[in-house]
PDB file of N, CA and C in Angstrom:
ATOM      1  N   UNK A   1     -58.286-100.867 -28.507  1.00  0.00           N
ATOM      2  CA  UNK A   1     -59.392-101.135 -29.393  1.00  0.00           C
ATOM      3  C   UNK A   1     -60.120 -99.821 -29.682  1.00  0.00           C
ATOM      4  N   UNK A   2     -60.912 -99.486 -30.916  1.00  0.00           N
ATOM      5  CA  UNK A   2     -61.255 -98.309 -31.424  1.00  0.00           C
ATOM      6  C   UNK A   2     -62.619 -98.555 -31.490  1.00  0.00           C
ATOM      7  N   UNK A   3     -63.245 -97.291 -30.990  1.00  0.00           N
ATOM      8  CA  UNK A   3     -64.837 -97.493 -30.782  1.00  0.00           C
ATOM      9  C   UNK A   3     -65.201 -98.248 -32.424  1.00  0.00           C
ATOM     10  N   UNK A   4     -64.676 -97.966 -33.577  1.00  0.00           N
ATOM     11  CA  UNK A   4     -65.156 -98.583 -34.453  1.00  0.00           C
ATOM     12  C   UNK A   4     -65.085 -99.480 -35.009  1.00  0.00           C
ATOM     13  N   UNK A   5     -64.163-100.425 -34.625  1.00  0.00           N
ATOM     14  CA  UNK A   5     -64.125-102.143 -34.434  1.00  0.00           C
ATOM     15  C   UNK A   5     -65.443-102.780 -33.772  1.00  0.00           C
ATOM     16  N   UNK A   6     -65.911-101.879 -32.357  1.00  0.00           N
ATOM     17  CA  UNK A   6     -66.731-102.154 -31.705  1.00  0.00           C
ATOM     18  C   UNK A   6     -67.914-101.692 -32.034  1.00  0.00           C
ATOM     19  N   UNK A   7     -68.062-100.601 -32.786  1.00  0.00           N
ATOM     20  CA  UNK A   7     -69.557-100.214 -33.116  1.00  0.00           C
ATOM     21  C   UNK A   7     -70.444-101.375 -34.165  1.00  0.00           C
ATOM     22  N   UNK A   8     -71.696-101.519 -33.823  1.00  0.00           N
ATOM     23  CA  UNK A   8     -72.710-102.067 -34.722  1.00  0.00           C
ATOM     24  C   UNK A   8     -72.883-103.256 -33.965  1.00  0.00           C
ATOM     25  N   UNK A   9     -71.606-103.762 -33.068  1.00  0.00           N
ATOM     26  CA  UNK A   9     -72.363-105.284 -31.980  1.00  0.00           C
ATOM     27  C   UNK A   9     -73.897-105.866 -31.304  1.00  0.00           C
ATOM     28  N   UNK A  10     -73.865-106.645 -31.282  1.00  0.00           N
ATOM     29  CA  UNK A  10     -74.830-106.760 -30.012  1.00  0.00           C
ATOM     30  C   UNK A  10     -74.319-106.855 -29.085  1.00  0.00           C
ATOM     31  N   UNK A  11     -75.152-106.047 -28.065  1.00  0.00           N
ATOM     32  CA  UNK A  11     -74.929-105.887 -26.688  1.00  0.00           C
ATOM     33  C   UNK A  11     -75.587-107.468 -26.004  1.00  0.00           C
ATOM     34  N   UNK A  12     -75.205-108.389 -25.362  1.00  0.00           N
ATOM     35  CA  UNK A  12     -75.526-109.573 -24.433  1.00  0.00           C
ATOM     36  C   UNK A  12     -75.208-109.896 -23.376  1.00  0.00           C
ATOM     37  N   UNK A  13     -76.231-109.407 -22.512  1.00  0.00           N
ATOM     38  CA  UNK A  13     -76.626-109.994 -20.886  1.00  0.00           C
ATOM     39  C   UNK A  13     -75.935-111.589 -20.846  1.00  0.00           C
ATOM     40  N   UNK A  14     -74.522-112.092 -20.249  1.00  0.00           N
ATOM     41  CA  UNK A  14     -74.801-113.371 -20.200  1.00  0.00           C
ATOM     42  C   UNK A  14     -75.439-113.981 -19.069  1.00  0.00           C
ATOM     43  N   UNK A  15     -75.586-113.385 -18.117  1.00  0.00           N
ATOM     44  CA  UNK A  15     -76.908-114.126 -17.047  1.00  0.00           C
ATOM     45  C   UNK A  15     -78.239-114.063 -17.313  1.00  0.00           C
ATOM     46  N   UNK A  16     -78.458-113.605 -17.856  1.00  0.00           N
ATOM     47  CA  UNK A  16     -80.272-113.801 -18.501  1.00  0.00           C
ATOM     48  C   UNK A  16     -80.162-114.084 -19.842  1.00  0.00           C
ATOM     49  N   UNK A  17     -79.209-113.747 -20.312  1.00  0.00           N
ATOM     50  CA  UNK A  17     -79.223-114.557 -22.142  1.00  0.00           C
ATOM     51  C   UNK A  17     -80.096-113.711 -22.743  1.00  0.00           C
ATOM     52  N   UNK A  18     -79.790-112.408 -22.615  1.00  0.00           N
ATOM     53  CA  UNK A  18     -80.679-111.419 -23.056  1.00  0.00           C
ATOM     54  C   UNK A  18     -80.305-110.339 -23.519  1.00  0.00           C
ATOM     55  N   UNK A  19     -80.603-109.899 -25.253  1.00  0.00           N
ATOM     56  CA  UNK A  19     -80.087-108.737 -25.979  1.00  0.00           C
ATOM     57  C   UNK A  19     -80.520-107.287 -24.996  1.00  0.00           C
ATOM     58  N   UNK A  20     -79.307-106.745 -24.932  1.00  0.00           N
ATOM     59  CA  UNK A  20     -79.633-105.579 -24.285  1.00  0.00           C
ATOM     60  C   UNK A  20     -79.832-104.493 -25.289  1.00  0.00           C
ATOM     61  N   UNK A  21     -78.883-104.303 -26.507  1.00  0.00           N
ATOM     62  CA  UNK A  21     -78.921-103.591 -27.415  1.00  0.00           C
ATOM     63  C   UNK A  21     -77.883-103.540 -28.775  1.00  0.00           C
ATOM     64  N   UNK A  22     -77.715-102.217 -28.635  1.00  0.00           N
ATOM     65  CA  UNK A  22     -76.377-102.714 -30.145  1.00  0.00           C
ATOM     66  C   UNK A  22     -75.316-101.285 -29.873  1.00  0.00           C
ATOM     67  N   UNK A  23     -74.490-101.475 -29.743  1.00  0.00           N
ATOM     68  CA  UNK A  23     -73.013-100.622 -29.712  1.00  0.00           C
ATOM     69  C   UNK A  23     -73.581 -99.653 -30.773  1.00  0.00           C
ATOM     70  N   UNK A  24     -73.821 -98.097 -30.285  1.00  0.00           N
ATOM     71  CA  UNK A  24     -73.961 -97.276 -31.316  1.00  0.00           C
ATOM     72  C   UNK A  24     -75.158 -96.795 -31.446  1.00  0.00           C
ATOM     73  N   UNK A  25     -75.983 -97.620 -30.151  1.00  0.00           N
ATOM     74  CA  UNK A  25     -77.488 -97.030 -30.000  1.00  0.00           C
ATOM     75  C   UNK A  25     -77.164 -96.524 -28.890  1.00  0.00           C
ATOM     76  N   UNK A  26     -75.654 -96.633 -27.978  1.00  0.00           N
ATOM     77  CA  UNK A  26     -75.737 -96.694 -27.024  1.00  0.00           C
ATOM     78  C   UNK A  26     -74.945 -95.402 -26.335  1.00  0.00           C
ATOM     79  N   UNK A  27     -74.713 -94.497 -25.639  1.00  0.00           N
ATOM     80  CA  UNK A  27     -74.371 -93.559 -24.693  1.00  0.00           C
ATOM     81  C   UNK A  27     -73.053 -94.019 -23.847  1.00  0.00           C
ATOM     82  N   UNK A  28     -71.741 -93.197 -24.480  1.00  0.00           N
ATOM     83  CA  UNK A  28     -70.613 -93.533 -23.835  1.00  0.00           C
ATOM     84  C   UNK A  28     -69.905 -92.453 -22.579  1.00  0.00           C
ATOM     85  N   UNK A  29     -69.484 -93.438 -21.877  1.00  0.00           N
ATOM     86  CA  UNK A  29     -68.579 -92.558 -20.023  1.00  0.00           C
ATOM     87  C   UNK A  29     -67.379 -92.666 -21.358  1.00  0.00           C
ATOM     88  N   UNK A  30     -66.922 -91.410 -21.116  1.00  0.00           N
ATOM     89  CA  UNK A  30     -65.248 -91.519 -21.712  1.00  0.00           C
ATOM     90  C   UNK A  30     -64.546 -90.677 -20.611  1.00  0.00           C
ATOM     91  N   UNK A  31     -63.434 -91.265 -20.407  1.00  0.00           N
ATOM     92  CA  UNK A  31     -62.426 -90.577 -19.475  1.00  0.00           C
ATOM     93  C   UNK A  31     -61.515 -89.333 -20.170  1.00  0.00           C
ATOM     94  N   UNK A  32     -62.058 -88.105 -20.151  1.00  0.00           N
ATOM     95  CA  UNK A  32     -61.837 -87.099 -20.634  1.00  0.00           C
ATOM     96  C   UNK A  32     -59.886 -87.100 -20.806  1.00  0.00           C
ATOM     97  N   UNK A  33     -59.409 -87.638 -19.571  1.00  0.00           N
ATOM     98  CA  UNK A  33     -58.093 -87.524 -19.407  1.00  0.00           C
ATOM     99  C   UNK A  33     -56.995 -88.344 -20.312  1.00  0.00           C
ATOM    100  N   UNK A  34     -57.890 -89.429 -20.935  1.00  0.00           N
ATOM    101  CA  UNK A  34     -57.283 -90.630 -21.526  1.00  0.00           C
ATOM    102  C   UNK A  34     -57.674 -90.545 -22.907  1.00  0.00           C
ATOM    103  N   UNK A  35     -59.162 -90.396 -23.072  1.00  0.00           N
ATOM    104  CA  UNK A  35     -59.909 -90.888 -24.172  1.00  0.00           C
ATOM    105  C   UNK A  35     -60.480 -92.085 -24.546  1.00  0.00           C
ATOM    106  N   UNK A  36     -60.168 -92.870 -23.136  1.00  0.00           N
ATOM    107  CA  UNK A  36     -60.421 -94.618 -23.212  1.00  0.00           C
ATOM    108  C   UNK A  36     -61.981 -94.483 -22.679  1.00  0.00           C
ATOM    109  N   UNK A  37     -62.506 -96.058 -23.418  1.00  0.00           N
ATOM    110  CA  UNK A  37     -64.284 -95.823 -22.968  1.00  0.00           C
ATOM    111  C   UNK A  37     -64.402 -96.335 -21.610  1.00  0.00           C
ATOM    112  N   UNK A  38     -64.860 -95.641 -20.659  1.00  0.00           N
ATOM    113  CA  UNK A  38     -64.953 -96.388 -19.493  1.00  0.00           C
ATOM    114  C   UNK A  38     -66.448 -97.359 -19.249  1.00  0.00           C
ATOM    115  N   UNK A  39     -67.775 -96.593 -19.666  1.00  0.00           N
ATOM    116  CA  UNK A  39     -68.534 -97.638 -19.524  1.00  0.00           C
ATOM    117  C   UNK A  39     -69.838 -97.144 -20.399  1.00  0.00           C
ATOM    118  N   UNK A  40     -70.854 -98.084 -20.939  1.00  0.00           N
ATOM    119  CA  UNK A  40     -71.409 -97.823 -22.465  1.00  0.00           C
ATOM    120  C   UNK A  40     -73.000 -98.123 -21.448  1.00  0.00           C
ATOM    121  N   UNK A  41     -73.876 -96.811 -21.837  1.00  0.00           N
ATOM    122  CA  UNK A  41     -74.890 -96.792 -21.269  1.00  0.00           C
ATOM    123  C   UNK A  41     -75.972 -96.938 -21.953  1.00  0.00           C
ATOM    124  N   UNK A  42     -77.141 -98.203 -21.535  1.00  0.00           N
ATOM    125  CA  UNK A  42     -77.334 -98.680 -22.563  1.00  0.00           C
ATOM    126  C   UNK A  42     -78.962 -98.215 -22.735  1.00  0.00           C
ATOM    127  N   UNK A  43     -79.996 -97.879 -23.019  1.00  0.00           N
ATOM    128  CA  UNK A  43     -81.393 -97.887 -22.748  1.00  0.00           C
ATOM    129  C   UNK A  43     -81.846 -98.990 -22.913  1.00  0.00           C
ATOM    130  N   UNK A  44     -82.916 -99.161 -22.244  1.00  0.00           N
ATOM    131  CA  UNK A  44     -84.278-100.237 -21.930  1.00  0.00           C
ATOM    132  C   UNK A  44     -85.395 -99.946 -22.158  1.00  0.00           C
ATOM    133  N   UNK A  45     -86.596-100.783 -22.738  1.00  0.00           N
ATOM    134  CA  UNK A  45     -87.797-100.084 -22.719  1.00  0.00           C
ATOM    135  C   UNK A  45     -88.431-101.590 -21.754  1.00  0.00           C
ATOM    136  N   UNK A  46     -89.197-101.467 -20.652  1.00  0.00           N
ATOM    137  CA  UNK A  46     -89.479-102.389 -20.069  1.00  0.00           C
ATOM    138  C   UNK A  46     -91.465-101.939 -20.454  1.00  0.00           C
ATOM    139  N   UNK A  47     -92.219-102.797 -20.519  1.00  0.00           N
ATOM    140  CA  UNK A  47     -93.897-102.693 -20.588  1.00  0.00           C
ATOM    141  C   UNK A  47     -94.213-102.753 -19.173  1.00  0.00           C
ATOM    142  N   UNK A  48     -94.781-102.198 -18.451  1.00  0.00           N
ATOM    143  CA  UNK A  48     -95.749-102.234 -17.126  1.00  0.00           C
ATOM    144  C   UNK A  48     -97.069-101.621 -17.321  1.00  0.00           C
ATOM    145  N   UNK A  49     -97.848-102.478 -17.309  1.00  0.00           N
ATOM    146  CA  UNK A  49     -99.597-101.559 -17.535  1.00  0.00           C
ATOM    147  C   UNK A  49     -99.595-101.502 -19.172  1.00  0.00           C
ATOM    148  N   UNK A  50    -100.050-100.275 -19.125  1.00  0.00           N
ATOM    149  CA  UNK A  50    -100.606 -99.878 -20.787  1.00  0.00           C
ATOM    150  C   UNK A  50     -99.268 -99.155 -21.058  1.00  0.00           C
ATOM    151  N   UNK A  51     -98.413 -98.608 -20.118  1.00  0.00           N
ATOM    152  CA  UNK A  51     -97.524 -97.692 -20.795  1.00  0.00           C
ATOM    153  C   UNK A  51     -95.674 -98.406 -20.586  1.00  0.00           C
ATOM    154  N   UNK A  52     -94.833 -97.614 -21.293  1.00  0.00           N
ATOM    155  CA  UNK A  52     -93.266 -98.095 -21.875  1.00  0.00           C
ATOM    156  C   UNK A  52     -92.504 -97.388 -19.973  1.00  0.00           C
ATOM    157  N   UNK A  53     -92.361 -97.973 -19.623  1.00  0.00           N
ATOM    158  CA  UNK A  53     -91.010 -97.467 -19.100  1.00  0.00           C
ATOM    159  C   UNK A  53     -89.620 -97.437 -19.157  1.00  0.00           C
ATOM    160  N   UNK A  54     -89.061 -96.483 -19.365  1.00  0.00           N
ATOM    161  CA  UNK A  54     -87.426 -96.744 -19.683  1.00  0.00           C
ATOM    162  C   UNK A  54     -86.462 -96.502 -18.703  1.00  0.00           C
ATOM    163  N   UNK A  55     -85.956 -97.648 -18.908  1.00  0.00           N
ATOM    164  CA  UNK A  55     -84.678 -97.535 -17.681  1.00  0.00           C
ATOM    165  C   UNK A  55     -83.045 -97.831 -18.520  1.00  0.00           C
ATOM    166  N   UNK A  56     -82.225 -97.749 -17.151  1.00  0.00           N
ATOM    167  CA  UNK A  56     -80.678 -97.835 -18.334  1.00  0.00           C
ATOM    168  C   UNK A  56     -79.970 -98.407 -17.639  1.00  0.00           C
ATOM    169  N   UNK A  57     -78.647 -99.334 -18.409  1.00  0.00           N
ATOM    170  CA  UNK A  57     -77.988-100.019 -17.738  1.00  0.00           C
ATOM    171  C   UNK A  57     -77.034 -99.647 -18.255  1.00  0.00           C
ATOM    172  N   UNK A  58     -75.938 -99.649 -16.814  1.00  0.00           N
ATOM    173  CA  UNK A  58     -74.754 -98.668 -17.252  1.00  0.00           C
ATOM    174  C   UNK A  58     -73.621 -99.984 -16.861  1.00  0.00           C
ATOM    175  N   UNK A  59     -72.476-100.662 -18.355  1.00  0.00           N
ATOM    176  CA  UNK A  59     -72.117-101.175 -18.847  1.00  0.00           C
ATOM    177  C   UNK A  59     -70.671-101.174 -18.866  1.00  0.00           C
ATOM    178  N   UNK A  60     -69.632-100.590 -17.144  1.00  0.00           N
ATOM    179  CA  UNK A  60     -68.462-100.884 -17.306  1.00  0.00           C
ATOM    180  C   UNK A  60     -67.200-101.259 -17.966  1.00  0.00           C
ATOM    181  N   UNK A  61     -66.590-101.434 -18.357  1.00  0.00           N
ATOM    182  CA  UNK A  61     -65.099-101.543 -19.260  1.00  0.00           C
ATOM    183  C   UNK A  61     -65.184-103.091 -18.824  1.00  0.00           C
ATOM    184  N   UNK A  62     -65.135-103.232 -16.923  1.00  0.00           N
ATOM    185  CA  UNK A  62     -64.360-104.272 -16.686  1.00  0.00           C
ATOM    186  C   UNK A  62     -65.723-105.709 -16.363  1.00  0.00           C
ATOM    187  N   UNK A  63     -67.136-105.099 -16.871  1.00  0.00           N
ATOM    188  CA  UNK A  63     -68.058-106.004 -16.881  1.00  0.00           C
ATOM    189  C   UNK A  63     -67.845-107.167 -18.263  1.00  0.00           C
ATOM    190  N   UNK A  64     -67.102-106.393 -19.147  1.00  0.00           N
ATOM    191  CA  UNK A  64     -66.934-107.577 -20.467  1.00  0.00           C
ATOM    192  C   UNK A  64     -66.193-108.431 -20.502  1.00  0.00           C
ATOM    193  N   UNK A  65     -67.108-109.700 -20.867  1.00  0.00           N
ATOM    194  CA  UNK A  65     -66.664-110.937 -20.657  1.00  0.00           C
ATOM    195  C   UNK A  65     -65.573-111.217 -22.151  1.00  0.00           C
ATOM    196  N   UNK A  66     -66.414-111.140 -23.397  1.00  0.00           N
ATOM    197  CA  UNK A  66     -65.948-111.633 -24.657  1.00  0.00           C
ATOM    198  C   UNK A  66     -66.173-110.483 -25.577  1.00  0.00           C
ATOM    199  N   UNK A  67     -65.377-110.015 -26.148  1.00  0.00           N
ATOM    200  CA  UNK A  67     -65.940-109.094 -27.647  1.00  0.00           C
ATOM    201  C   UNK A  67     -65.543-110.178 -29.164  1.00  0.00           C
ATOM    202  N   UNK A  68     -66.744-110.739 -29.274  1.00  0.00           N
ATOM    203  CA  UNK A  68     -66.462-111.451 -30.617  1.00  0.00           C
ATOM    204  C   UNK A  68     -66.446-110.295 -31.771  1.00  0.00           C
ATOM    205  N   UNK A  69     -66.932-111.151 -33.175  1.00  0.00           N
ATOM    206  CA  UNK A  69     -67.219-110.500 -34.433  1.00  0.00           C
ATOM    207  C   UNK A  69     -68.315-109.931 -34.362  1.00  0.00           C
ATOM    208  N   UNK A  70     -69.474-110.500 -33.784  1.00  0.00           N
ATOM    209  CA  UNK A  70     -70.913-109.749 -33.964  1.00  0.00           C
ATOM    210  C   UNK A  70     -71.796-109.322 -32.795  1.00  0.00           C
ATOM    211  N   UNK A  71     -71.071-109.773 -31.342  1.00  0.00           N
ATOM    212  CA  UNK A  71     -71.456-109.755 -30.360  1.00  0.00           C
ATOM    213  C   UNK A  71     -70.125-109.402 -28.891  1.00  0.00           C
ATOM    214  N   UNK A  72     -71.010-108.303 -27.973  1.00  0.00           N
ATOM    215  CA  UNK A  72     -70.370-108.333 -26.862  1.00  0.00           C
ATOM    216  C   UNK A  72     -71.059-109.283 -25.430  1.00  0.00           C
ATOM    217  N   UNK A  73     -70.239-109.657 -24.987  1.00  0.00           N
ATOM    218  CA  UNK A  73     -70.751-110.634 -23.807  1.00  0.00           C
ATOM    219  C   UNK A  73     -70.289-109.781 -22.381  1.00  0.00           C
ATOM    220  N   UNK A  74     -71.414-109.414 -21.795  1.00  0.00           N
ATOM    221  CA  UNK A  74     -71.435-108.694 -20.456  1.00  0.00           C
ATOM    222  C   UNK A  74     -71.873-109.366 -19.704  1.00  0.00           C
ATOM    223  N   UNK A  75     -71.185-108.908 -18.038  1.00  0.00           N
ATOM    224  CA  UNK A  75     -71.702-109.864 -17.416  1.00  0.00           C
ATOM    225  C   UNK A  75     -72.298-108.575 -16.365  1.00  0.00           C
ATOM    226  N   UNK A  76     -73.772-108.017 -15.949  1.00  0.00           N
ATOM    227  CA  UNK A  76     -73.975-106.911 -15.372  1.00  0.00           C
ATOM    228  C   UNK A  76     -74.819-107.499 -14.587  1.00  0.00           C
ATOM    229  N   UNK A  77     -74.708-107.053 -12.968  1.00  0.00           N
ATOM    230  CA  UNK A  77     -75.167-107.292 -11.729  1.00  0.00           C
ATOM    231  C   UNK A  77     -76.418-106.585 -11.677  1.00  0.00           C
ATOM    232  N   UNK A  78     -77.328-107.408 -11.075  1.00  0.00           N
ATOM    233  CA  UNK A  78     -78.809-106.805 -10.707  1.00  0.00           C
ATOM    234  C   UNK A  78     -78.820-105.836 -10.296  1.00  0.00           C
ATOM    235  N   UNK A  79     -78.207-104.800  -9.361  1.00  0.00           N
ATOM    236  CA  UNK A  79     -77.683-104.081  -8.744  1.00  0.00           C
ATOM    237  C   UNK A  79     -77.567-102.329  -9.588  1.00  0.00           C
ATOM    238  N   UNK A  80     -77.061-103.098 -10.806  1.00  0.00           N
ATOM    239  CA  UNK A  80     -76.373-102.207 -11.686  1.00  0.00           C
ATOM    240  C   UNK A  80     -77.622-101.755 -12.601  1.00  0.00           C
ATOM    241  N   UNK A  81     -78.360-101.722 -12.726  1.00  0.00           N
ATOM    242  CA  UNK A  81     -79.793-101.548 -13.532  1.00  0.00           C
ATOM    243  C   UNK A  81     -79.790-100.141 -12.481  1.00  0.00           C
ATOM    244  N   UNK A  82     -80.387 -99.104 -13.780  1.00  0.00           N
ATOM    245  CA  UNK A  82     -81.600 -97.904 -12.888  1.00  0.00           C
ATOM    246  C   UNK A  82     -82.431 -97.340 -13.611  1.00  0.00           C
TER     247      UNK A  82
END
């Protein structure tokens, strides 16, 4: 599959049912040796107080559940957030 089949998706949390982002906003691991994407890093803006904090969730090859037409379905462990 070619990053540009995949670019412009939504990114979807399926355990919280929650847009993470969109393919192309997002920061790619590529395996220099291959050229294959290994895992798509995504930003967050979370609100605490008056001010934005940003954190990132880093989005494995083998975390994807479904790549439809307009959406990717991930499945990413609490764990996996930083």
């Amino acid at each position: 599959m070619r990053l540009s089949e995949i670019s412009g998706k939504e990114i979807i949390d399926y355990q919280k049912g929650q847009r993470l982002g969109i393919l192309g906003q997002t920061d790619l691991v590529i395996d220099e040796a291959t050229g294959q994407i290994e895992a798509f890093v995504i930003p967050t803006m979370k609100w605490f107080g008056l001010g934005k904090k940003e954190k990132e969730v880093t989005v494995y090859w083998n975390q994807i559940i479904k790549i439809g037409s307009d959406m990717i379905i991930i499945d990413v462990e609490e764990n996996n957030e930083g």
